[in-house]
N, C-alpha and C. Protein backbone atom coordinates (compact mmCIF):
# COMPACT_ATOMS: atom_id res chain seq x y z
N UNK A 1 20.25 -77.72 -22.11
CA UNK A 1 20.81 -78.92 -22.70
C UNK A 1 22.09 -79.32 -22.01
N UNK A 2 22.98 -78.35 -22.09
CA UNK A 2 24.24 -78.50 -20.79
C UNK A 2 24.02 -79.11 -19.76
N UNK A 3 23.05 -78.80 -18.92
CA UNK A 3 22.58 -79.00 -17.83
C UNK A 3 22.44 -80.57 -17.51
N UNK A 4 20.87 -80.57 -18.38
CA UNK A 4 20.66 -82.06 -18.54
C UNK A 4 21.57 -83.03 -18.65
N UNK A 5 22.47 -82.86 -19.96
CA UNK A 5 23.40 -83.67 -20.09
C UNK A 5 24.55 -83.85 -19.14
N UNK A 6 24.85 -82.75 -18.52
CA UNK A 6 25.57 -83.08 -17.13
C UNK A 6 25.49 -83.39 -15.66
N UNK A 7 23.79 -83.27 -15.59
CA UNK A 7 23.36 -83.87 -14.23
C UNK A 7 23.45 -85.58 -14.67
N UNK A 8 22.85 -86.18 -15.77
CA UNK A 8 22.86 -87.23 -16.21
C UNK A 8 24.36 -88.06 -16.50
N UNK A 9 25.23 -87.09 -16.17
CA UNK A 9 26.85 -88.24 -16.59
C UNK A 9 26.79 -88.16 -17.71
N UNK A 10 26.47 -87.80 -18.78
CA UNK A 10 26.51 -88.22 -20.30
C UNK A 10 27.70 -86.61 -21.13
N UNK A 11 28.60 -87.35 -21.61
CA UNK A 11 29.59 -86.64 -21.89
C UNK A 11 29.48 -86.64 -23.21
N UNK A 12 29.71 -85.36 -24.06
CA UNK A 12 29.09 -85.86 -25.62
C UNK A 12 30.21 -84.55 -25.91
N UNK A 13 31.56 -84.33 -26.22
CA UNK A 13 32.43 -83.23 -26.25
C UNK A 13 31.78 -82.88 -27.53
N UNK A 14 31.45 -83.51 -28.47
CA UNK A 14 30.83 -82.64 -29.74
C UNK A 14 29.95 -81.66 -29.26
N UNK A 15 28.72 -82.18 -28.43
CA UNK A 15 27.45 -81.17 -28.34
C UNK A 15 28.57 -80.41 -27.60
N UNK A 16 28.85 -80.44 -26.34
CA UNK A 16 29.62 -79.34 -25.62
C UNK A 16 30.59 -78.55 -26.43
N UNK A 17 31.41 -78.71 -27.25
CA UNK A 17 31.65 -77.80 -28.31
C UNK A 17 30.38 -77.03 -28.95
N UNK A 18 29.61 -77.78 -29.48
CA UNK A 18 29.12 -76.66 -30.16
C UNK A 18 28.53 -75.76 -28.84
N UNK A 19 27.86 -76.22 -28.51
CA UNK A 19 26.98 -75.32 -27.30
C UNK A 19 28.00 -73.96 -26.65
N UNK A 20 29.06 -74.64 -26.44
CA UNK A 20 29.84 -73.23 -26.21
C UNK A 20 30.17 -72.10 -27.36
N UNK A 21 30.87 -72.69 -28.37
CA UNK A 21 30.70 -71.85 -29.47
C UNK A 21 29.78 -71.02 -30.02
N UNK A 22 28.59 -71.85 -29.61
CA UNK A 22 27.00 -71.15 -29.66
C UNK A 22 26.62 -69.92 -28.66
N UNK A 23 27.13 -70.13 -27.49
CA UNK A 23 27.20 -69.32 -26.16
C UNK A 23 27.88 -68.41 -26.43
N UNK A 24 29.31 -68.35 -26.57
CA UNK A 24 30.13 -67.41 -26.35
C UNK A 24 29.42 -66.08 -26.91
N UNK A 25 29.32 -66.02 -28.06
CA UNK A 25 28.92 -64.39 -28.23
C UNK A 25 27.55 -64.26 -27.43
N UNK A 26 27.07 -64.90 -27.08
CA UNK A 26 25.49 -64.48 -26.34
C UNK A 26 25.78 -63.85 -24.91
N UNK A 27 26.66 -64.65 -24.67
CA UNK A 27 27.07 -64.67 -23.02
C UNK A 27 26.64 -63.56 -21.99
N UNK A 28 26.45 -62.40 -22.71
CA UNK A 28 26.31 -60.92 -21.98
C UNK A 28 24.87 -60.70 -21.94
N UNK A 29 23.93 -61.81 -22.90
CA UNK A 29 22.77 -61.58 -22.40
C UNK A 29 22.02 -62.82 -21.35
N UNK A 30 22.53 -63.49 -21.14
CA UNK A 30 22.47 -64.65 -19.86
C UNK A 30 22.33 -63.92 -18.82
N UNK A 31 21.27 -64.26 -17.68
CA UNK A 31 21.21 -64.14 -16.59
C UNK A 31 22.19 -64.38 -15.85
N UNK A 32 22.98 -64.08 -14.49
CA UNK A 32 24.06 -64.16 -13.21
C UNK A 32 23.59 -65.87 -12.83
N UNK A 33 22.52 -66.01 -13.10
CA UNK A 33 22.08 -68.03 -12.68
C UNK A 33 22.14 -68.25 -13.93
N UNK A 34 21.77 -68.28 -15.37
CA UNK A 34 21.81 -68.98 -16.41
C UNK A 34 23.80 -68.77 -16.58
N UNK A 35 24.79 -67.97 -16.14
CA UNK A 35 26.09 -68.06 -15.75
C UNK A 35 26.38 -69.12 -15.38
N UNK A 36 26.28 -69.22 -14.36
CA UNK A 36 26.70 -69.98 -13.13
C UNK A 36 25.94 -71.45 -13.35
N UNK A 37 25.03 -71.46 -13.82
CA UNK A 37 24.03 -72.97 -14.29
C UNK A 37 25.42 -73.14 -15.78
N UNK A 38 25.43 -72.87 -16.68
CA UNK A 38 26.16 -72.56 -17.76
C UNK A 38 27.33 -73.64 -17.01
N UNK A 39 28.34 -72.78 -16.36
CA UNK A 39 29.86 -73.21 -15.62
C UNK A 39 29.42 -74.07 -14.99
N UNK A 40 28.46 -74.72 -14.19
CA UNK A 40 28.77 -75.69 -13.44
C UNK A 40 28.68 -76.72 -14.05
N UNK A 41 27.73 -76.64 -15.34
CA UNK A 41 27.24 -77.89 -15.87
C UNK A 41 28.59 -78.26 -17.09
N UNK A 42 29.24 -77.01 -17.14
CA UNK A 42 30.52 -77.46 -18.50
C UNK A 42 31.46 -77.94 -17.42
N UNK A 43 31.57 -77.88 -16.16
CA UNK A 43 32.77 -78.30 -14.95
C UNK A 43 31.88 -80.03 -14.54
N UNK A 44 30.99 -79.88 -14.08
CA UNK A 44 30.58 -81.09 -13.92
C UNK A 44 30.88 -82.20 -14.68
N UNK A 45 30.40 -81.92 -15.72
CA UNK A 45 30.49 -82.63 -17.00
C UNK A 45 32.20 -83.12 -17.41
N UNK A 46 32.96 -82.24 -17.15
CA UNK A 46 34.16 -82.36 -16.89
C UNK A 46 34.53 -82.18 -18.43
N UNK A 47 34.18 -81.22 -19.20
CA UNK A 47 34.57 -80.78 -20.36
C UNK A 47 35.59 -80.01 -20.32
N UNK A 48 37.00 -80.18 -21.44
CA UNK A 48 37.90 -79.09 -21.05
C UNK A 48 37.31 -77.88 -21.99
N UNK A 49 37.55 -76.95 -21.46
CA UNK A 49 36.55 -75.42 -22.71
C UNK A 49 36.89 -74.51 -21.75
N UNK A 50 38.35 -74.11 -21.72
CA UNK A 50 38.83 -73.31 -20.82
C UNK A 50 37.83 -71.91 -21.80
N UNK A 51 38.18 -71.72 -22.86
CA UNK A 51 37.34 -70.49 -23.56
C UNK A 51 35.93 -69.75 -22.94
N UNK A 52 35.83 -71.02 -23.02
CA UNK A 52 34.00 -70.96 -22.25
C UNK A 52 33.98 -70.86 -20.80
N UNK A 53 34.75 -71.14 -19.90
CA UNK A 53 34.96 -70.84 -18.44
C UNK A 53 35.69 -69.58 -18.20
N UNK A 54 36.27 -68.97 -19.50
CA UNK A 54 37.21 -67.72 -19.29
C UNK A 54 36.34 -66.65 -19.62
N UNK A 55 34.94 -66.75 -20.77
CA UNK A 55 33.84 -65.79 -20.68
C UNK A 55 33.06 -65.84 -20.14
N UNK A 56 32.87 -66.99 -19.77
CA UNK A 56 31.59 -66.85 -18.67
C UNK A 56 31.98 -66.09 -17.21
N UNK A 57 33.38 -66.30 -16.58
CA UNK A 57 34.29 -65.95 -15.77
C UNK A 57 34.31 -64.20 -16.16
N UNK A 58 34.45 -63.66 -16.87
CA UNK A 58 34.38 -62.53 -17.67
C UNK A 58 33.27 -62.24 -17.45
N UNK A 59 32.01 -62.39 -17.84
CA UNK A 59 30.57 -62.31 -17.63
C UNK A 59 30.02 -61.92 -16.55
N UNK A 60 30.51 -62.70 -16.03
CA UNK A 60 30.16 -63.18 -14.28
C UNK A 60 30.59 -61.86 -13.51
N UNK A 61 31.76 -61.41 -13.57
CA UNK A 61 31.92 -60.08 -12.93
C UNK A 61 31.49 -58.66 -13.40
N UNK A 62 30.92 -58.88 -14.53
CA UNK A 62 29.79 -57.36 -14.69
C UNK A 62 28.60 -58.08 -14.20
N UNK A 63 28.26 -59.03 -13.67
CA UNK A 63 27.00 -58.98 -12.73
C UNK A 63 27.02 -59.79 -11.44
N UNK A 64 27.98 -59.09 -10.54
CA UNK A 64 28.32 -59.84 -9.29
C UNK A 64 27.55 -59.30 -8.19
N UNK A 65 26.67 -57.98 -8.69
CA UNK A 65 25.66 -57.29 -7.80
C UNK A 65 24.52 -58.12 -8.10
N UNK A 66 23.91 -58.56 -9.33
CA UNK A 66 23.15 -59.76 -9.46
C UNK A 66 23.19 -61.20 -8.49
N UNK A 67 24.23 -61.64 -8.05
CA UNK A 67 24.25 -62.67 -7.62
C UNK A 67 23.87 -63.47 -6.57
N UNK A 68 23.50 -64.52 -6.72
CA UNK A 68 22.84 -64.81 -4.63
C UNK A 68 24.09 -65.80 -4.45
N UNK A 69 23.18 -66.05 -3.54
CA UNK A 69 24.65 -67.08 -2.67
C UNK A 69 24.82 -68.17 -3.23
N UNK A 70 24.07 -69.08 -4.07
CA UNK A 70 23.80 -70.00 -5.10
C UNK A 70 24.61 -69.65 -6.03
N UNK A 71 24.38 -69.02 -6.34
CA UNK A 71 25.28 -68.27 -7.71
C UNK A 71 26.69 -68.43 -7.50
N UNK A 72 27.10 -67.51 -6.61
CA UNK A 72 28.38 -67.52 -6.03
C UNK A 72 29.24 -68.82 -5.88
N UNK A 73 27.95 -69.71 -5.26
CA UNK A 73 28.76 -70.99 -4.68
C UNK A 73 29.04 -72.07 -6.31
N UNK A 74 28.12 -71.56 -7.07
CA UNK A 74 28.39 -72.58 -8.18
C UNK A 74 29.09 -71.74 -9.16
N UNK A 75 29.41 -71.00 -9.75
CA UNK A 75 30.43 -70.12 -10.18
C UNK A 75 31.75 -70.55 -9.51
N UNK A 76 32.33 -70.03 -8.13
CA UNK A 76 33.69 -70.78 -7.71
C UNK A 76 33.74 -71.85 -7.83
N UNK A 77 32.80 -72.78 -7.69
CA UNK A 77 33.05 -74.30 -7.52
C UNK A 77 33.19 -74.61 -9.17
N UNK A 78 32.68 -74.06 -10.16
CA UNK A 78 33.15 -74.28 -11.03
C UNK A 78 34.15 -73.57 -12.10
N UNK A 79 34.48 -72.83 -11.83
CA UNK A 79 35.58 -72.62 -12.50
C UNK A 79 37.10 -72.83 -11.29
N UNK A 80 37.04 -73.38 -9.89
CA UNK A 80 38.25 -74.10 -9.50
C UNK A 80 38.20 -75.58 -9.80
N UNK A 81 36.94 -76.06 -10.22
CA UNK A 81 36.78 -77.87 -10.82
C UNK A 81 37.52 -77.46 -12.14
N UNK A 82 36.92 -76.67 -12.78
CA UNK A 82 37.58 -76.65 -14.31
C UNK A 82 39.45 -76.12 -14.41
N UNK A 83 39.88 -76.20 -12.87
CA UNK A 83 41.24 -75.94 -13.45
C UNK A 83 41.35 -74.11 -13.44
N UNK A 84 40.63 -73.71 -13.42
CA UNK A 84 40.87 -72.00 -13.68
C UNK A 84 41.55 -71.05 -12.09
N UNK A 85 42.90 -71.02 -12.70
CA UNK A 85 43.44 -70.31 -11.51
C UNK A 85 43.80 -68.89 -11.69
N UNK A 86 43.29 -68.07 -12.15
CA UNK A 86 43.11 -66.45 -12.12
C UNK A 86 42.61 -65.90 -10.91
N UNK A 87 43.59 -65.48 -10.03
CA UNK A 87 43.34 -64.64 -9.15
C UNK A 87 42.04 -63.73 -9.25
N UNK A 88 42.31 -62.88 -10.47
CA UNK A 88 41.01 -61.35 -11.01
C UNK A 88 39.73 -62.10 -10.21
N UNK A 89 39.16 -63.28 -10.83
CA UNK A 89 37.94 -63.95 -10.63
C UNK A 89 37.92 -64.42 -9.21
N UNK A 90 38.55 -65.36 -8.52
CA UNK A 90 38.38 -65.45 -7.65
C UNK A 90 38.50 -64.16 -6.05
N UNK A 91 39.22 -63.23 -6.45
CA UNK A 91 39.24 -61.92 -5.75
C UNK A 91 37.80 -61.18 -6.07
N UNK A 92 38.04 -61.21 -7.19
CA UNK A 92 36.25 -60.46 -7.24
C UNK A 92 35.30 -60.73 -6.55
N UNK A 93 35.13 -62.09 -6.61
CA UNK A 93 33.45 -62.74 -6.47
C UNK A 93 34.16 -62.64 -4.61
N UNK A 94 34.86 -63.29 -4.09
CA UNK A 94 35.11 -63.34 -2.69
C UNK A 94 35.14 -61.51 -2.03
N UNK A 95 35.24 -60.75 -2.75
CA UNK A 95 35.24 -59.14 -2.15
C UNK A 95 33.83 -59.06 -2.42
N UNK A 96 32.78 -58.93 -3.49
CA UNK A 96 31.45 -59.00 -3.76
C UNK A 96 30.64 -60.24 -2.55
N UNK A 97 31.33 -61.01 -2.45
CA UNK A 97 30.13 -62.09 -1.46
C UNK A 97 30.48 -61.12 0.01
N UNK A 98 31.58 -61.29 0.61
CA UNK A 98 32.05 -60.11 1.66
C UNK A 98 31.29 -59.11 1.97
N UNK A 99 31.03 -58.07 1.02
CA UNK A 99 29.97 -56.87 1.04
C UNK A 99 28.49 -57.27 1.16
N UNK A 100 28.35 -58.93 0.81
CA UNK A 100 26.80 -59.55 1.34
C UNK A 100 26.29 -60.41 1.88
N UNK A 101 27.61 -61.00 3.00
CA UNK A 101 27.19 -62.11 3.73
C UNK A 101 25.89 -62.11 4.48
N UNK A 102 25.52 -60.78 5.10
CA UNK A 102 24.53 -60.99 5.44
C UNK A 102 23.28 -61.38 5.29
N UNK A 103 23.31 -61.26 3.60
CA UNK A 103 22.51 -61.39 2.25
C UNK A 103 22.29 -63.34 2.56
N UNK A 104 23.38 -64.27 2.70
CA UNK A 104 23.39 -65.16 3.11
C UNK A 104 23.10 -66.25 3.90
N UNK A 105 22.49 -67.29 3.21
CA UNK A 105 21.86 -68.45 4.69
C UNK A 105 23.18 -69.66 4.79
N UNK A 106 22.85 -70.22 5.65
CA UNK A 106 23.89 -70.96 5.76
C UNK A 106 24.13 -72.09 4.90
């Protein structure tokens, strides 16, 4: 639903409230792409829900061995769109992609 509504431009801060509120405790059972699909579409969308970019951000690094290069790239790109400047996160995921560039297409 995130998704949709944010490939489409359609900004609805009610649903995006709830949807995060709804998320947050689930968060640990989301897939490393249903993550990263999650953050890009609350950054796209241009919702502020630092909460929701700070667990999913949280999330995201107990499964950074999960991740492809997709992942990676939409994870940073969205939590530096959303404003999130925590070193922890961005050091992580850049030492984890490092150990698998090779893993990587261009």
């Amino acid at each position: 639903t995130v998704w949709a509504f944010a490939t489409a431009g359609i900004k609805v801060p009610k649903l995006f409230d709830a949807i995060a509120d709804a998320a947050l405790p689930q968060l640990g059972e989301f897939t490393s792409r249903g993550l990263s699909n999650k953050a890009w579409a609350f950054a796209t969308a241009g919702v502020e829900a630092p909460k929701i970019f700070d667990a999913i951000a949280d999330a995201t690094l107990l499964r950074l061995d999960e991740l492809n290069s997709q992942d990676f790239a939409n994870a940073v790109w969205a939590l530096a769109k959303a404003g999130i400047r925590e070193p922890r996160y961005f050091d992580a995921i850049a030492a984890a992609a490092l150990l698998r560039l090779g893993e990587f297409s261009s």
